[in-house]
Every structure is written in C-alpha cells, then in structure tokens.
PDB file of N, CA and C in Angstrom:
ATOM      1  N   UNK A   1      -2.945  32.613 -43.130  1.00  0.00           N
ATOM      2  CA  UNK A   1      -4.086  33.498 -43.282  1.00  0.00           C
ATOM      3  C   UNK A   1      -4.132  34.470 -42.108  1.00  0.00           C
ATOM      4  N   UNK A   2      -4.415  35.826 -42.427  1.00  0.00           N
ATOM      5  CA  UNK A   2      -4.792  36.493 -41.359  1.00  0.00           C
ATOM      6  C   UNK A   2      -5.692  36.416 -40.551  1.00  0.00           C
ATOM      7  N   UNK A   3      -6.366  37.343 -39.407  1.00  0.00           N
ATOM      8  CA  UNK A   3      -7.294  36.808 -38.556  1.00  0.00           C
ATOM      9  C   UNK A   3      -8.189  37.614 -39.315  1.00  0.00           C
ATOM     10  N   UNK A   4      -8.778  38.224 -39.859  1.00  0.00           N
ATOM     11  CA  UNK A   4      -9.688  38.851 -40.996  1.00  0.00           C
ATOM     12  C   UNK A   4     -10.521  38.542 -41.880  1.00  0.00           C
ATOM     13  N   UNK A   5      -8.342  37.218 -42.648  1.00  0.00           N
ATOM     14  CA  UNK A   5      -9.467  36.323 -43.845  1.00  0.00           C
ATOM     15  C   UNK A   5     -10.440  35.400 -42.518  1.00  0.00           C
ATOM     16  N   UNK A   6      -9.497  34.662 -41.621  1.00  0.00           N
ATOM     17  CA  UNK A   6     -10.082  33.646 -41.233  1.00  0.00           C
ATOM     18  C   UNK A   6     -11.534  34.231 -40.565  1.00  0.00           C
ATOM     19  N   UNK A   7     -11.524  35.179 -39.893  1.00  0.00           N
ATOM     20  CA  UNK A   7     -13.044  35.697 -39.889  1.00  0.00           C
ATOM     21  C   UNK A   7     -14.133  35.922 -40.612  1.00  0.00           C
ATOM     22  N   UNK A   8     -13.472  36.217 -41.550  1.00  0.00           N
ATOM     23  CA  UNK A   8     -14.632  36.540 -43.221  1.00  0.00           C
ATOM     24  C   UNK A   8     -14.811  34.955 -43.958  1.00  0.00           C
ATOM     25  N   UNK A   9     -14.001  33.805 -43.615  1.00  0.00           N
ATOM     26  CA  UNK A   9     -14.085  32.800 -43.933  1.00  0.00           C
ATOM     27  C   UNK A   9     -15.249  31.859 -43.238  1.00  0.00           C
ATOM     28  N   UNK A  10     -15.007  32.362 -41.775  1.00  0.00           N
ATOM     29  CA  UNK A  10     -16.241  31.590 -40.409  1.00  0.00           C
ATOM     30  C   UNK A  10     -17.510  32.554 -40.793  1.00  0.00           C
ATOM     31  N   UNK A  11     -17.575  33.625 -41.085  1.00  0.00           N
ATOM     32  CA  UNK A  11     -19.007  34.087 -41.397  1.00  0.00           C
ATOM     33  C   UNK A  11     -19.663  33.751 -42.851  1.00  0.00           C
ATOM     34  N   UNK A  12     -18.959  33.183 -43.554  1.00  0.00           N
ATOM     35  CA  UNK A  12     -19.286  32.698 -44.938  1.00  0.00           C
ATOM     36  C   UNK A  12     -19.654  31.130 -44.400  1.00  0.00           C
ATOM     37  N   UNK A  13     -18.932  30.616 -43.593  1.00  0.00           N
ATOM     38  CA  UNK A  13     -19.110  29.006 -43.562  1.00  0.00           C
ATOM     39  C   UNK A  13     -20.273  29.047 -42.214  1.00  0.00           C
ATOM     40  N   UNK A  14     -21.017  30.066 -41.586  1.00  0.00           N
ATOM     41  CA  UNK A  14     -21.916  30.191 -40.642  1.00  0.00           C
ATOM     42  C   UNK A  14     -23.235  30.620 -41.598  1.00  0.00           C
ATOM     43  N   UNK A  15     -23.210  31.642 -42.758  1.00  0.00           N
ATOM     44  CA  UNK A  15     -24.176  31.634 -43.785  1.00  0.00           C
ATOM     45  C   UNK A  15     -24.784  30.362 -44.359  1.00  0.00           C
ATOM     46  N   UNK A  16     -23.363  29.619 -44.842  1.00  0.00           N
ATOM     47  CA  UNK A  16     -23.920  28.123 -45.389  1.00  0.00           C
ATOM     48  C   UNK A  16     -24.930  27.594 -44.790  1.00  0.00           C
ATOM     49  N   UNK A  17     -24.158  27.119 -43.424  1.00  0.00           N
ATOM     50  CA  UNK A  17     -25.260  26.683 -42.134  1.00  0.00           C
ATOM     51  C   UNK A  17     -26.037  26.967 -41.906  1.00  0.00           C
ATOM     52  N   UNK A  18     -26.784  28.140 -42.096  1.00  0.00           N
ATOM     53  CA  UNK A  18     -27.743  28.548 -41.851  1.00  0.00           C
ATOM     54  C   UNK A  18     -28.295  28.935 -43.206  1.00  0.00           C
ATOM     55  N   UNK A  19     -28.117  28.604 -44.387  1.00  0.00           N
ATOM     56  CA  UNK A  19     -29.369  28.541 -45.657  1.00  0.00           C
ATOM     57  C   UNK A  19     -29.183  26.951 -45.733  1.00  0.00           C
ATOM     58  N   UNK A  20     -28.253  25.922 -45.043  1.00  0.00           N
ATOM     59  CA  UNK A  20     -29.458  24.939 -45.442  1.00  0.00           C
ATOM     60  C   UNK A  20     -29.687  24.706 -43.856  1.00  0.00           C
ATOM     61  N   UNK A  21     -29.784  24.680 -43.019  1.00  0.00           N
ATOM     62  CA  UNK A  21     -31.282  24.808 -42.009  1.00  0.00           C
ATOM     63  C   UNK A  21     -32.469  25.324 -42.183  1.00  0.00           C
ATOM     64  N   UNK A  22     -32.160  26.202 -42.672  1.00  0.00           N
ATOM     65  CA  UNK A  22     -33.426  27.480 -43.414  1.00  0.00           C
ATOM     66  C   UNK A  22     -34.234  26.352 -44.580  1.00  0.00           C
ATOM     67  N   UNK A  23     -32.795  25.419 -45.457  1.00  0.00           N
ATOM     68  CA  UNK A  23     -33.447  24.734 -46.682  1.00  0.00           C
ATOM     69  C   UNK A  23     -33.945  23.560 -46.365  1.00  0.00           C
ATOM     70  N   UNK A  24     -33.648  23.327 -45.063  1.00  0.00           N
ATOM     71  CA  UNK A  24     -34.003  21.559 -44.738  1.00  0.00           C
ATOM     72  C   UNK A  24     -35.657  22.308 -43.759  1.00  0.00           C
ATOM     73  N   UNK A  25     -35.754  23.237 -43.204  1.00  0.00           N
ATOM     74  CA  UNK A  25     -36.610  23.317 -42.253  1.00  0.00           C
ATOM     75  C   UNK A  25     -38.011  23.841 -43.592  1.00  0.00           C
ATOM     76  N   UNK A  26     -37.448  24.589 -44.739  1.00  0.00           N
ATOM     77  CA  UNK A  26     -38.741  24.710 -45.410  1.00  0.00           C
ATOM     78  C   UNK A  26     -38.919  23.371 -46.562  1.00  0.00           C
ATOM     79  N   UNK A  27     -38.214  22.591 -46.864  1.00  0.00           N
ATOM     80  CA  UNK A  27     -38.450  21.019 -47.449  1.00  0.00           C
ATOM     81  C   UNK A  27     -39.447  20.575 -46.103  1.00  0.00           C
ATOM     82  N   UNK A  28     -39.389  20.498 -44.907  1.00  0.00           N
ATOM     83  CA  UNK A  28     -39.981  20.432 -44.079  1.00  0.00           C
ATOM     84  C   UNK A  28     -41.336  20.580 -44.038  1.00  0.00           C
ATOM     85  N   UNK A  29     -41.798  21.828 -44.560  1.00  0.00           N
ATOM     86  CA  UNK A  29     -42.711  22.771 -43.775  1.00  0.00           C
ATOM     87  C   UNK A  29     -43.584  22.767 -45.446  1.00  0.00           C
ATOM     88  N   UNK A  30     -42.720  22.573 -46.278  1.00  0.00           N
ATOM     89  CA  UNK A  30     -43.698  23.187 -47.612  1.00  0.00           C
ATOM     90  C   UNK A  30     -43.532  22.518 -48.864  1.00  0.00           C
ATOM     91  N   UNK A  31     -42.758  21.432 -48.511  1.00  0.00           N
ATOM     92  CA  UNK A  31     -42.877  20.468 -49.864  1.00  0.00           C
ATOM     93  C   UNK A  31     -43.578  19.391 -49.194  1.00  0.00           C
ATOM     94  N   UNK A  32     -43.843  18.254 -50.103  1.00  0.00           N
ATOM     95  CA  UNK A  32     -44.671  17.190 -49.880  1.00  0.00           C
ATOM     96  C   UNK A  32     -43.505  15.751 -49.879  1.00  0.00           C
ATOM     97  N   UNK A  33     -41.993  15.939 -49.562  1.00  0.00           N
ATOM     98  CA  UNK A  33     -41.131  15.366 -49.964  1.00  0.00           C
ATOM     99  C   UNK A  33     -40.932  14.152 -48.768  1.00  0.00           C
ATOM    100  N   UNK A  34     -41.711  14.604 -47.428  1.00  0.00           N
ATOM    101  CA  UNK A  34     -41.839  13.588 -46.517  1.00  0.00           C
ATOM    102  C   UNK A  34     -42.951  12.200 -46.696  1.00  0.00           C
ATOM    103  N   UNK A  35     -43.730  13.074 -47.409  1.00  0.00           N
ATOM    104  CA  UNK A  35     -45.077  11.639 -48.076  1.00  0.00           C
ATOM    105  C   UNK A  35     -44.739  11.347 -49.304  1.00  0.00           C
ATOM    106  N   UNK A  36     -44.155  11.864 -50.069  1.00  0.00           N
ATOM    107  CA  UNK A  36     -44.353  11.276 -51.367  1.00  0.00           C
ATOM    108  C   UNK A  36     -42.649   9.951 -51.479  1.00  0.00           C
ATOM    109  N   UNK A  37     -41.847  10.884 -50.377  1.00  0.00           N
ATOM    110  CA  UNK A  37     -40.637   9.764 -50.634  1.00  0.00           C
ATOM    111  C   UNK A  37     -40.196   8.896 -49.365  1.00  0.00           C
ATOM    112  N   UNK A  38     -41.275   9.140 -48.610  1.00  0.00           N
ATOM    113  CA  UNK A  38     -41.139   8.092 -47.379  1.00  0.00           C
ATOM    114  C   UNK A  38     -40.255   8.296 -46.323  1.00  0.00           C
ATOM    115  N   UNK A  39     -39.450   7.609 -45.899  1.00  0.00           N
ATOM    116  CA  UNK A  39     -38.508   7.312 -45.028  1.00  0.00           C
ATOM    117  C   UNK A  39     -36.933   8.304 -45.720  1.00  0.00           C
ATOM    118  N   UNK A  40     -36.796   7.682 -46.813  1.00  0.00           N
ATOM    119  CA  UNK A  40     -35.782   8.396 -47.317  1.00  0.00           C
ATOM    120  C   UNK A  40     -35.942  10.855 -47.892  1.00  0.00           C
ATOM    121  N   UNK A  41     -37.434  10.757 -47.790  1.00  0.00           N
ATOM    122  CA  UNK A  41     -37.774  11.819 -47.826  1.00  0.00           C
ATOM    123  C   UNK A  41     -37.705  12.888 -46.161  1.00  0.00           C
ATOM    124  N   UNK A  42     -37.678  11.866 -45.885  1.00  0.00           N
ATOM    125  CA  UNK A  42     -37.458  12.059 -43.941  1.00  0.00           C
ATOM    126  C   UNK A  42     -35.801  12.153 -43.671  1.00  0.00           C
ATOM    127  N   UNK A  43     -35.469  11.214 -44.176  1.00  0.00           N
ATOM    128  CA  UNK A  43     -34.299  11.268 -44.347  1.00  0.00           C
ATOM    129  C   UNK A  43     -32.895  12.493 -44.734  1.00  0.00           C
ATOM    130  N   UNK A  44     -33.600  12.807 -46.004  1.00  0.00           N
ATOM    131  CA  UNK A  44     -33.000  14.193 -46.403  1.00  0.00           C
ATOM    132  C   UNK A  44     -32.848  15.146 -45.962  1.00  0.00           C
ATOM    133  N   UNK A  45     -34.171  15.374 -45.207  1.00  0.00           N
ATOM    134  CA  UNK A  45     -34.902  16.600 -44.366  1.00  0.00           C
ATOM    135  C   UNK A  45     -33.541  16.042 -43.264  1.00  0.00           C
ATOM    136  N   UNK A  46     -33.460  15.833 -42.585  1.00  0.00           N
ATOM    137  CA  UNK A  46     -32.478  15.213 -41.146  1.00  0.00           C
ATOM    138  C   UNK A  46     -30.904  15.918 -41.774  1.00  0.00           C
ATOM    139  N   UNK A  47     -30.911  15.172 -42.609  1.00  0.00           N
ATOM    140  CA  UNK A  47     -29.267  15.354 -43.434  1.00  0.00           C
ATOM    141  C   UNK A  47     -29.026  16.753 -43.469  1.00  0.00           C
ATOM    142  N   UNK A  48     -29.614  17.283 -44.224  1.00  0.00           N
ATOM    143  CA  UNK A  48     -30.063  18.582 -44.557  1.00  0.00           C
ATOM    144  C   UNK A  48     -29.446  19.917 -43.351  1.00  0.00           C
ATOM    145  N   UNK A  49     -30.544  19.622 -42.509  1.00  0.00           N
ATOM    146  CA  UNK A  49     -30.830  20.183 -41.339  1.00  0.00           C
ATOM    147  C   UNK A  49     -29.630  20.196 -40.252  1.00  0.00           C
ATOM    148  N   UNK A  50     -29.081  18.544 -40.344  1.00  0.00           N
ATOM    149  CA  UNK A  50     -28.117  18.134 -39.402  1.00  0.00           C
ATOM    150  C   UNK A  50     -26.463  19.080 -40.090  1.00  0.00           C
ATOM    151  N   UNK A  51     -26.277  18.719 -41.173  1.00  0.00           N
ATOM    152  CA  UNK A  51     -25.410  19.610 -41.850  1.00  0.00           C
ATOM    153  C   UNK A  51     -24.986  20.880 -41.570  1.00  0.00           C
ATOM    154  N   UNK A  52     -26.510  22.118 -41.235  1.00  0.00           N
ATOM    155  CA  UNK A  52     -26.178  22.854 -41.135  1.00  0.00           C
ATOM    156  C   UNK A  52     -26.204  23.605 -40.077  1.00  0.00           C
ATOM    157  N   UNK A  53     -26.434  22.701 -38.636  1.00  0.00           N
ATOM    158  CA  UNK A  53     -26.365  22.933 -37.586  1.00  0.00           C
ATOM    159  C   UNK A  53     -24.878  22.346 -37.149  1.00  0.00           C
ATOM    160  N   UNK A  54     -24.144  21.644 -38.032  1.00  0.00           N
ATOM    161  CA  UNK A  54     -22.536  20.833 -37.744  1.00  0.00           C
ATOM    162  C   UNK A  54     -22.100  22.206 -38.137  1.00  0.00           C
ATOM    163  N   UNK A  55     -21.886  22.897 -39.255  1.00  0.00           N
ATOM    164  CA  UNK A  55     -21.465  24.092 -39.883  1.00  0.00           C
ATOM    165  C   UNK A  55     -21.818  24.835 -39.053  1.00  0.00           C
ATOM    166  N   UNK A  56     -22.813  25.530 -38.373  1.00  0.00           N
ATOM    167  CA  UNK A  56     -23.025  26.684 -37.783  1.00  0.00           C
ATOM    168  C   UNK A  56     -22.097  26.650 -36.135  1.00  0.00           C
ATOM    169  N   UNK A  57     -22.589  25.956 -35.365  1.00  0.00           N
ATOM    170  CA  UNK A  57     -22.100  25.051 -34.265  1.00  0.00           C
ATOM    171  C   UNK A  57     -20.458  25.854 -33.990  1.00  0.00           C
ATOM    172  N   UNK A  58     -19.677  24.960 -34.363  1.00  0.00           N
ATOM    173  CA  UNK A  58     -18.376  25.050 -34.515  1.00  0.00           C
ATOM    174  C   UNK A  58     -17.739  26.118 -35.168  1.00  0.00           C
ATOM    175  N   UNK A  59     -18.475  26.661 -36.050  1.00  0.00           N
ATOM    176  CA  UNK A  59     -17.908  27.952 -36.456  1.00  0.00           C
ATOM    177  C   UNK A  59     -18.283  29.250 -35.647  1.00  0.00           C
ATOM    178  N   UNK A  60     -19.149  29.278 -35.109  1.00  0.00           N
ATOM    179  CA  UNK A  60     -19.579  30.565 -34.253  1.00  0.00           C
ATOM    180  C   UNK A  60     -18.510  30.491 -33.029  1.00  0.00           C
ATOM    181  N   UNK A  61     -17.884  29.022 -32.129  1.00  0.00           N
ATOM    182  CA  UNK A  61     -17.319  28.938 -30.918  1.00  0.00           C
ATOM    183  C   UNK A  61     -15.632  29.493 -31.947  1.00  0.00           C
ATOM    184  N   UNK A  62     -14.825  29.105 -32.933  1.00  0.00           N
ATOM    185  CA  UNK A  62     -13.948  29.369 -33.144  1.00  0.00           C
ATOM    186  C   UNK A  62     -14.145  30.983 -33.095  1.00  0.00           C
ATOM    187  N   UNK A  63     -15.514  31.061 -33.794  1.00  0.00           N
ATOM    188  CA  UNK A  63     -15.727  32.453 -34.346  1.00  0.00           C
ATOM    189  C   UNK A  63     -15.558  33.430 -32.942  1.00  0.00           C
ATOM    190  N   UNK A  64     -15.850  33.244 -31.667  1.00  0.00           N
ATOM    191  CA  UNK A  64     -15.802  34.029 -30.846  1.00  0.00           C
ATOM    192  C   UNK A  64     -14.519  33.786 -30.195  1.00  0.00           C
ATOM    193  N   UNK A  65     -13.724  32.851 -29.778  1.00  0.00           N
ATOM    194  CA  UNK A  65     -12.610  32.608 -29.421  1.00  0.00           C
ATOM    195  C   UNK A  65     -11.785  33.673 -30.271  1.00  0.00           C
ATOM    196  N   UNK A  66     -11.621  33.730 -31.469  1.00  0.00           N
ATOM    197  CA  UNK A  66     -11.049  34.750 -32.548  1.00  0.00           C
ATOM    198  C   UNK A  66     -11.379  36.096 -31.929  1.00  0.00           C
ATOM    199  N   UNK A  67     -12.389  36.406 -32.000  1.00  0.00           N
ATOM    200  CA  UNK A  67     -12.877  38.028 -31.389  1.00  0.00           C
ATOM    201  C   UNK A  67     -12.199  37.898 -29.879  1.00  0.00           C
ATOM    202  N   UNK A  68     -12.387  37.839 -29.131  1.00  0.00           N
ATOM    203  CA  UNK A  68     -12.280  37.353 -27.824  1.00  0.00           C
ATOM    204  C   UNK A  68     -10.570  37.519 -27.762  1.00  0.00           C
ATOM    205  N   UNK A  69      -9.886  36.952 -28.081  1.00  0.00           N
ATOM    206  CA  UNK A  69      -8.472  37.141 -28.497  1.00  0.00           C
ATOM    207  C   UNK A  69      -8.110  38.516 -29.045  1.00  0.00           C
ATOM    208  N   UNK A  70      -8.483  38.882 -29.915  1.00  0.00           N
ATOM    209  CA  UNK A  70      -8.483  39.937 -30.866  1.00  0.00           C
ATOM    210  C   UNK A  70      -8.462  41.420 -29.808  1.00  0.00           C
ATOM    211  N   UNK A  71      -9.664  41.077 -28.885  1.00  0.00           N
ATOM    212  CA  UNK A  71      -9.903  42.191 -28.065  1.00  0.00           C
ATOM    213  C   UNK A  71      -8.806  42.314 -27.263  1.00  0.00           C
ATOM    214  N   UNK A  72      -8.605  41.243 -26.794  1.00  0.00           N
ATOM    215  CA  UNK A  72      -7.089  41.153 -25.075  1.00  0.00           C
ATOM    216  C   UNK A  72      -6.189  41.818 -26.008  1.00  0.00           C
ATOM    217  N   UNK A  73      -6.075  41.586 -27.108  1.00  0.00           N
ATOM    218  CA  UNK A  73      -4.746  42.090 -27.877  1.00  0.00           C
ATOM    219  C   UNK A  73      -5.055  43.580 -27.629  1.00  0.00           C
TER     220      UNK A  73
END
C-alpha cells in the first residue's frame, strides 16, 4: 500500500473511534440503558467508549509518525 492509501485508511479507522465514543458517551448521557439494564448496561457504555479510544489512540501516533516522515522526505 502506498503512504496515501495507508493515510486515508488511519483517518477512516480514527472516524470509527471517534463515532463510537461520540456513541458510547451519548448511550451515556441520553438513554436510560444504565438503569434499566444494570451493571451490564454500564457495561456496554465502558466497551463502547473503551473501543473507541483503542481505535483513535494508536492510529493518530502511526498517523503522525507517517506525516512526520513524509515531510523529512
């Protein structure tokens, strides 16, 4: 893959990450999914959230290492 795709690939997999943070933080904020399903409703919310802070995380540090390179060139 070029460094292009693989760039257009880390900003697609940094979007993910950040609509479900966005989706775990408003399950959060505006459903009733923490009282009505308990522990495991707590649960989701975590998963959710944790997911897309693993996805965002790691793709932004490759993501700048890539630029960063790109430039010295």
């Amino acid at each position: 893959m070029t460094q292009k795709a693989w760039t257009y690939l880390l900003y697609i997999v940094i979007a993910i990450g950040l609509a479900l943070v966005i989706l775990g933080v408003g399950l959060a904020l505006f459903s009733n999914i923490s009282v009505s399903m308990g522990v495991r409703g707590v649960q989701i919310i975590a998963v959710t959230i944790g997911l897309g802070l693993l996805l965002m995380v790691p793709s932004k540090i490759v993501l700048t290492l890539l630029l960063m390179k790109n430039n010295s060139q």
